[in-house]
N, C-alpha and C. Protein backbone atom coordinates (compact mmCIF):
# COMPACT_ATOMS: atom_id res chain seq x y z
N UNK A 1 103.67 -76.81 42.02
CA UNK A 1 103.21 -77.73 40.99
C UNK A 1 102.09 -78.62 41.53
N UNK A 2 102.18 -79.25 42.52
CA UNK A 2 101.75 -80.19 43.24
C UNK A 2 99.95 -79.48 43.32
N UNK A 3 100.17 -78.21 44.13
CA UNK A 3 99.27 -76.53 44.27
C UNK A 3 98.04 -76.99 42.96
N UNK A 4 98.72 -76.75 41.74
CA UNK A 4 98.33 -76.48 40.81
C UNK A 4 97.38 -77.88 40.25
N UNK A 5 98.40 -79.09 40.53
CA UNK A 5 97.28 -79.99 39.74
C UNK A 5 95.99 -80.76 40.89
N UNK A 6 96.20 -79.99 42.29
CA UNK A 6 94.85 -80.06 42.73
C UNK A 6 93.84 -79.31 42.75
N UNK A 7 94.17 -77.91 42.22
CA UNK A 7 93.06 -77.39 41.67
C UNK A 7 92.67 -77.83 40.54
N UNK A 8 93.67 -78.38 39.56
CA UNK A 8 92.62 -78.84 38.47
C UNK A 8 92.10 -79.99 38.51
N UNK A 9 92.40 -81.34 39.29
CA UNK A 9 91.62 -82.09 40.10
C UNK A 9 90.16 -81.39 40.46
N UNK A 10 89.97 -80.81 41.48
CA UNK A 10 88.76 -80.07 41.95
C UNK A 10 88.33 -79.16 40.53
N UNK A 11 88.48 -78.23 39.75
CA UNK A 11 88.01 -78.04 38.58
C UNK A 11 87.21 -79.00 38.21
N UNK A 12 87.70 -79.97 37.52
CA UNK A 12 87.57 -80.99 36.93
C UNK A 12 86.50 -82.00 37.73
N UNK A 13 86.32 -82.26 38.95
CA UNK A 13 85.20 -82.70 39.61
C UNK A 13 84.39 -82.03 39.62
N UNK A 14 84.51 -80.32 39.75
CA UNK A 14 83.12 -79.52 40.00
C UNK A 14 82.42 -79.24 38.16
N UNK A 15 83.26 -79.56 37.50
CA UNK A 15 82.76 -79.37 35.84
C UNK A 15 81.98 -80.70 35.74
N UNK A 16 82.42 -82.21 36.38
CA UNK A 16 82.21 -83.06 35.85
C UNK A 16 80.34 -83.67 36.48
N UNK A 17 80.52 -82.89 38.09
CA UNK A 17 79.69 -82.86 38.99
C UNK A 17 78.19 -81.61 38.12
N UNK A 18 78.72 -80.58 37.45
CA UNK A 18 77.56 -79.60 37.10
C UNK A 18 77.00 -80.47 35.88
N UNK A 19 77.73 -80.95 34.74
CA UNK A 19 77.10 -81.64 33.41
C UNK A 19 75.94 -82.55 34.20
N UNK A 20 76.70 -83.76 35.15
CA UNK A 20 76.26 -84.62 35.40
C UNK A 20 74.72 -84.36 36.36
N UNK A 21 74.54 -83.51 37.14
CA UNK A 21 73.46 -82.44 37.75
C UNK A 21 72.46 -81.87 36.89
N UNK A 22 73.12 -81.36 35.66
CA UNK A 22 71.81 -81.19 34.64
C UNK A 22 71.35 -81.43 33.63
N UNK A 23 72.43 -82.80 33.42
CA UNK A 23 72.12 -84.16 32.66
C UNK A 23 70.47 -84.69 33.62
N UNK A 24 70.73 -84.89 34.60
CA UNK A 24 69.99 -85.40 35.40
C UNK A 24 68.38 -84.70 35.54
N UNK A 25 68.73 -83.36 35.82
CA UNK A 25 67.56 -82.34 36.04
C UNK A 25 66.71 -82.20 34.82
N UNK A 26 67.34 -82.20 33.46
CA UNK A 26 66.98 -82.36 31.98
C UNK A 26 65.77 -83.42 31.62
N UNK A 27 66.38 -84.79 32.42
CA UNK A 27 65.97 -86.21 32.15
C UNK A 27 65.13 -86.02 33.15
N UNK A 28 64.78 -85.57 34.46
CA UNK A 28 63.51 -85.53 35.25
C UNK A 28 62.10 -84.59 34.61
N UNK A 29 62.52 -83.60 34.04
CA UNK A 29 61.78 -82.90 33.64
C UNK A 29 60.92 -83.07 32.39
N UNK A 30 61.86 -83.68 31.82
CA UNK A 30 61.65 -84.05 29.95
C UNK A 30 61.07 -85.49 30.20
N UNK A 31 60.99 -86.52 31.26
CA UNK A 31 61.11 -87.60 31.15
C UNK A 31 60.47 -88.33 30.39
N UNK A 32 60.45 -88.12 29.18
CA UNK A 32 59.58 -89.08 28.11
C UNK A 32 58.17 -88.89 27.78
N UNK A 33 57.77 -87.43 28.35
CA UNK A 33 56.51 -87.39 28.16
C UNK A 33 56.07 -86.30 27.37
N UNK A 34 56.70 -86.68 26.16
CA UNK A 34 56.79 -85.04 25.30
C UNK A 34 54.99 -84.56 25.04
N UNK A 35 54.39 -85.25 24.77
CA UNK A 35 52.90 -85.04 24.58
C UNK A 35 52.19 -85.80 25.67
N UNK A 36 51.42 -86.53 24.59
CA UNK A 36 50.04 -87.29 25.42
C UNK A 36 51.00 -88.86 25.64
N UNK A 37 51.93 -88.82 26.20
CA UNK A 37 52.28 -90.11 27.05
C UNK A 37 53.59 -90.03 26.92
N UNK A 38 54.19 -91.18 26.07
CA UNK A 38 55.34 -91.85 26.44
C UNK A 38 56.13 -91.38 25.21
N UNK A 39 54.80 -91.75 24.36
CA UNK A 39 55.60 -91.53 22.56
C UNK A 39 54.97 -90.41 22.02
N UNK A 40 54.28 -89.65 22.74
CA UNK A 40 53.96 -88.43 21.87
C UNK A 40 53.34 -89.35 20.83
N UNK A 41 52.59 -87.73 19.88
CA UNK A 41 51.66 -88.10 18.74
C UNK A 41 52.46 -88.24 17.64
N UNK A 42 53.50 -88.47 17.41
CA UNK A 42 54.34 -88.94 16.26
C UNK A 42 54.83 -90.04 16.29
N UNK A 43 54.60 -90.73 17.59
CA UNK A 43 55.51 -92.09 17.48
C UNK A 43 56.15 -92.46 18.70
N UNK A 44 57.27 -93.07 17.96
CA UNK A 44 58.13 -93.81 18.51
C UNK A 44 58.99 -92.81 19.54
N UNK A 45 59.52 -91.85 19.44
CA UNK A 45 60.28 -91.13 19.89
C UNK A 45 59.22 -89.77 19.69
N UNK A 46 58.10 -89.41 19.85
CA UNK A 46 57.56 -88.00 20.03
C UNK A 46 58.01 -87.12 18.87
N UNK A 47 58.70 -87.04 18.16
CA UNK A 47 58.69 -86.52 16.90
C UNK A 47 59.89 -85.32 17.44
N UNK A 48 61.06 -86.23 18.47
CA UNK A 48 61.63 -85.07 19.10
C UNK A 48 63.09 -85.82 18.64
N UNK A 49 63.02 -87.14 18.18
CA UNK A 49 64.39 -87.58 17.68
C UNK A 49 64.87 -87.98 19.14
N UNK A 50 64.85 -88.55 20.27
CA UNK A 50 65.19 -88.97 21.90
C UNK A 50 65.22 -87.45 22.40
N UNK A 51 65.51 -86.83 22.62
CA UNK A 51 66.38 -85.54 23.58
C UNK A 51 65.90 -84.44 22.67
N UNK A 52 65.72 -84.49 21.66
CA UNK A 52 65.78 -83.56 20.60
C UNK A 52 66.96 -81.99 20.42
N UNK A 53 66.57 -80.90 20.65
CA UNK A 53 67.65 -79.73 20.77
C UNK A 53 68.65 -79.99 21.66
N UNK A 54 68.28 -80.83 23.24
CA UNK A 54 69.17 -81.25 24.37
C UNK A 54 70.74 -82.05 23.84
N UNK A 55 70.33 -82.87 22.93
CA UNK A 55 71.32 -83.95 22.60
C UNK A 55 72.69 -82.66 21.80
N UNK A 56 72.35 -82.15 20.73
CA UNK A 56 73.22 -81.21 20.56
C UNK A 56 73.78 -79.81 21.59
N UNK A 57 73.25 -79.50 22.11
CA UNK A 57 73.77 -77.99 23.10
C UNK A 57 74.91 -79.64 24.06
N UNK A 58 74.11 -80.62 24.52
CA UNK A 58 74.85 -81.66 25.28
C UNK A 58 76.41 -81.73 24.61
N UNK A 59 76.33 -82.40 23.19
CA UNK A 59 77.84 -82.40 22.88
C UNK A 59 78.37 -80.83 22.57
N UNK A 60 77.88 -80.23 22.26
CA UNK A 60 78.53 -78.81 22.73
C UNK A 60 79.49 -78.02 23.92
N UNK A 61 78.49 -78.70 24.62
CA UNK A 61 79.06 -78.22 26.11
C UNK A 61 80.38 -79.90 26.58
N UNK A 62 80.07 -80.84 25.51
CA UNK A 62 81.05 -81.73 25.48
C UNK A 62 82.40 -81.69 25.06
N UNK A 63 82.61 -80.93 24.21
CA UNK A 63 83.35 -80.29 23.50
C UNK A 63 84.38 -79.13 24.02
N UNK A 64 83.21 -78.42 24.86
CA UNK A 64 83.80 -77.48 25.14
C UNK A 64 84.69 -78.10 26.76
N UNK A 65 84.02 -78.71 27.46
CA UNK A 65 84.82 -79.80 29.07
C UNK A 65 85.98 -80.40 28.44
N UNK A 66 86.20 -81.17 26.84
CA UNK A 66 87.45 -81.16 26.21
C UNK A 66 88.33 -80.52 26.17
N UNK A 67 88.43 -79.52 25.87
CA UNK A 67 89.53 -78.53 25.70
C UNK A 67 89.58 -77.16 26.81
N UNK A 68 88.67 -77.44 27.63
CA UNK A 68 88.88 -76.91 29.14
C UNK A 68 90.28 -77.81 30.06
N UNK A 69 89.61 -79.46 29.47
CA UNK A 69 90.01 -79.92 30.27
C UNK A 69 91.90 -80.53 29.83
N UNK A 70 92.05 -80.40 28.40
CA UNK A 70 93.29 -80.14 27.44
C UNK A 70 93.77 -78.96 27.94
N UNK A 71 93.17 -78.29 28.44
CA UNK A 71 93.78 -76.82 28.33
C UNK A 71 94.56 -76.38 29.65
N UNK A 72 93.99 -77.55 30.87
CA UNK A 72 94.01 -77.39 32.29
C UNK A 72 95.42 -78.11 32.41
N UNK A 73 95.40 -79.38 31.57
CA UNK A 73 96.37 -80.39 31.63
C UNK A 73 97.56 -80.08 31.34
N UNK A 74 98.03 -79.52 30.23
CA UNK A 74 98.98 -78.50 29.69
C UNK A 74 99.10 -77.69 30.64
N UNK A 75 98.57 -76.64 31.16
CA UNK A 75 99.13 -75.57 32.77
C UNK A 75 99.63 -76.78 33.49
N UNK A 76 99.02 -77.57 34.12
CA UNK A 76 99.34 -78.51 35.29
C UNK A 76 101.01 -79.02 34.42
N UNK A 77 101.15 -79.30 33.66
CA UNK A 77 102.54 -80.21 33.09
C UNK A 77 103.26 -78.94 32.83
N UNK A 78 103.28 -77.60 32.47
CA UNK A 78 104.08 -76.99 32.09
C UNK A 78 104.87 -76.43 33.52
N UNK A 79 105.85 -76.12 33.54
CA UNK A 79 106.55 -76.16 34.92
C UNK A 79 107.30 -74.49 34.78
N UNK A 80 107.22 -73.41 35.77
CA UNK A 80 107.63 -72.17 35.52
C UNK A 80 109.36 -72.17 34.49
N UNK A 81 110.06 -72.75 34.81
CA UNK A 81 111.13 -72.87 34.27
C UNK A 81 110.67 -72.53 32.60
N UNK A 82 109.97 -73.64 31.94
CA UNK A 82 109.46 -73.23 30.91
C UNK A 82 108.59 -72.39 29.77
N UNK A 83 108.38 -71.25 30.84
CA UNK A 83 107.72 -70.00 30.36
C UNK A 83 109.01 -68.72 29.97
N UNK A 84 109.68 -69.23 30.72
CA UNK A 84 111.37 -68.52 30.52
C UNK A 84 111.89 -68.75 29.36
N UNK A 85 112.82 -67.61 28.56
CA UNK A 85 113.85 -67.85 26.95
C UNK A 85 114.88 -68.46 27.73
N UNK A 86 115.22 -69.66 26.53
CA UNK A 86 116.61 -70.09 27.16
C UNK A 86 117.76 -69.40 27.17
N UNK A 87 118.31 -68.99 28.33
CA UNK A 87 119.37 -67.99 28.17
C UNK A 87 121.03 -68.81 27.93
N UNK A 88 121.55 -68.26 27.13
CA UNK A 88 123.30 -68.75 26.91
C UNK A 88 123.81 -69.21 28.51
N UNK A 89 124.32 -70.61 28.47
CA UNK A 89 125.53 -70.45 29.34
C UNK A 89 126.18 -69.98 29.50
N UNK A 90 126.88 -69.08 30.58
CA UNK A 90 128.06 -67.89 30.07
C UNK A 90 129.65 -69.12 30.37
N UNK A 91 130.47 -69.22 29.50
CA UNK A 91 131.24 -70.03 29.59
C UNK A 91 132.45 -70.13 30.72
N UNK A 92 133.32 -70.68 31.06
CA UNK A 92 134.11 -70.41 32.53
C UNK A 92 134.87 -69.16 32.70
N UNK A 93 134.90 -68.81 31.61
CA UNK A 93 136.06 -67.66 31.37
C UNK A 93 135.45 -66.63 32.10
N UNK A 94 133.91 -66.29 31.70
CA UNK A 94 133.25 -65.05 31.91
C UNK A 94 132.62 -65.46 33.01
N UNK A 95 132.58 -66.43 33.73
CA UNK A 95 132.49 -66.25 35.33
C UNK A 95 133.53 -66.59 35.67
N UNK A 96 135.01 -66.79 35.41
CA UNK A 96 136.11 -65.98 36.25
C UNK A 96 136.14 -64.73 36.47
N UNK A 97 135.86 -63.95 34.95
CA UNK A 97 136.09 -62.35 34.80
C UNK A 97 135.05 -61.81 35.79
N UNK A 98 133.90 -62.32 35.82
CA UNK A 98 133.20 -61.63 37.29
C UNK A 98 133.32 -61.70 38.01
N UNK A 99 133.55 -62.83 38.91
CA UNK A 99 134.04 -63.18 40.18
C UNK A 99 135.18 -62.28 40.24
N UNK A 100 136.04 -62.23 39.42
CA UNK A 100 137.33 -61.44 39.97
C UNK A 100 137.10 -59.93 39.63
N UNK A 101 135.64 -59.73 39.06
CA UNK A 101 135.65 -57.83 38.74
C UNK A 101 135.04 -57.62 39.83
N UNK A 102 133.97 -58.75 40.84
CA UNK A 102 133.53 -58.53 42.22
C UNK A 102 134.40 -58.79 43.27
N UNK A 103 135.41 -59.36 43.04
CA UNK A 103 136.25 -59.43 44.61
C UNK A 103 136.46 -60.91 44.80
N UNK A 104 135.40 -61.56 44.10
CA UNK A 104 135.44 -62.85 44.67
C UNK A 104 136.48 -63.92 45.18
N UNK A 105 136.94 -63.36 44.30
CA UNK A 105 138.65 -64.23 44.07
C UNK A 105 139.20 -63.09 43.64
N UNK A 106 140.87 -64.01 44.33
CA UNK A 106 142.66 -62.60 43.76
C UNK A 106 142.96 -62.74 42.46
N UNK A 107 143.90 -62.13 42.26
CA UNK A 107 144.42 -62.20 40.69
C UNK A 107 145.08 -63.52 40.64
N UNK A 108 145.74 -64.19 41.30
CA UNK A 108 146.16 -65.25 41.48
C UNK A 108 145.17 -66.46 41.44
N UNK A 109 143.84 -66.54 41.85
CA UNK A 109 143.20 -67.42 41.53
C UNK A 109 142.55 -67.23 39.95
N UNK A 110 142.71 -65.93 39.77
CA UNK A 110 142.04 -65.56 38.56
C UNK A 110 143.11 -66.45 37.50
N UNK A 111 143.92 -66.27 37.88
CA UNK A 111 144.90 -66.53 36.79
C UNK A 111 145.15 -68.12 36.73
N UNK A 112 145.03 -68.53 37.89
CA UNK A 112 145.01 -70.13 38.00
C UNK A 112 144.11 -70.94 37.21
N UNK A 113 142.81 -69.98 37.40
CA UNK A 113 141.65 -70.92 37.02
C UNK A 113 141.55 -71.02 35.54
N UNK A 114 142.00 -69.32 35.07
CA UNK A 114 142.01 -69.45 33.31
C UNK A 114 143.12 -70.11 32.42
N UNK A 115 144.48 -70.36 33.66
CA UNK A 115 145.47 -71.06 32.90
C UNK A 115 144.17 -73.24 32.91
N UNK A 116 144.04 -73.39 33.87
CA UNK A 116 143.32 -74.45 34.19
C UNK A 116 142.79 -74.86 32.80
N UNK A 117 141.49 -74.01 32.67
CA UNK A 117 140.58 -73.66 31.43
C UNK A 117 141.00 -73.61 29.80
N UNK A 118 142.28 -73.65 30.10
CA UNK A 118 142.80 -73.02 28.42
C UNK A 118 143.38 -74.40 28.65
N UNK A 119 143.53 -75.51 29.54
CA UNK A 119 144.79 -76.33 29.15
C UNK A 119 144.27 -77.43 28.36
């Protein structure tokens, strides 16, 4: 268990480490100079709306580190026990009757334990 939620620790840094890397690389490249300066020939914002196409694929890929990261959290909390059908308790009776169809115990304990059980 322990195994498990440090890989998604490290997941989760190396996802958070790549956005944040070409968040960065995006904003060096693009840096405000869509045309002839700062504001481009439309204005205020270059006629690109801030980021323009960037800002959407951005919450996209936001979206999607959501439910990577929902999805990681759930494995990490689910524990093997719980991938298993719950199986019936078998009640005392029917692990006397085995124990005593394997040897485990004599007829005498057999018989002790189910008089015990019934009282």
């Amino acid at each position: 268990m322990e195994k498990r939620v440090e890989n998604l620790i490290w997941i989760l840094v190396a996802l958070v480490s790549v956005v944040a890397a070409v968040a960065i690389i995006i904003s060096i490249l693009f840096g405000g100079n869509y045309y002839n300066g700062t504001y481009g020939p439309f204005g205020m914002m270059g006629g690109f709306y801030g980021m323009g196409i960037l800002m959407p694929i951005i919450g996209v890929i936001s979206v999607i580190l959501a439910i990577v990261f929902i999805y990681f959290i759930f494995e990490a909390v689910q524990t093997p026990e719980s991938y298993r059908p719950v199986e019936k308790a078998a009640n005392a009776e029917e692990i006397a009757k085995e124990r005593f169809a394997k040897g485990e115990i004599s007829e005498e304990e057999y018989r002790q334990i189910i008089e015990t059980i019934r009282r």
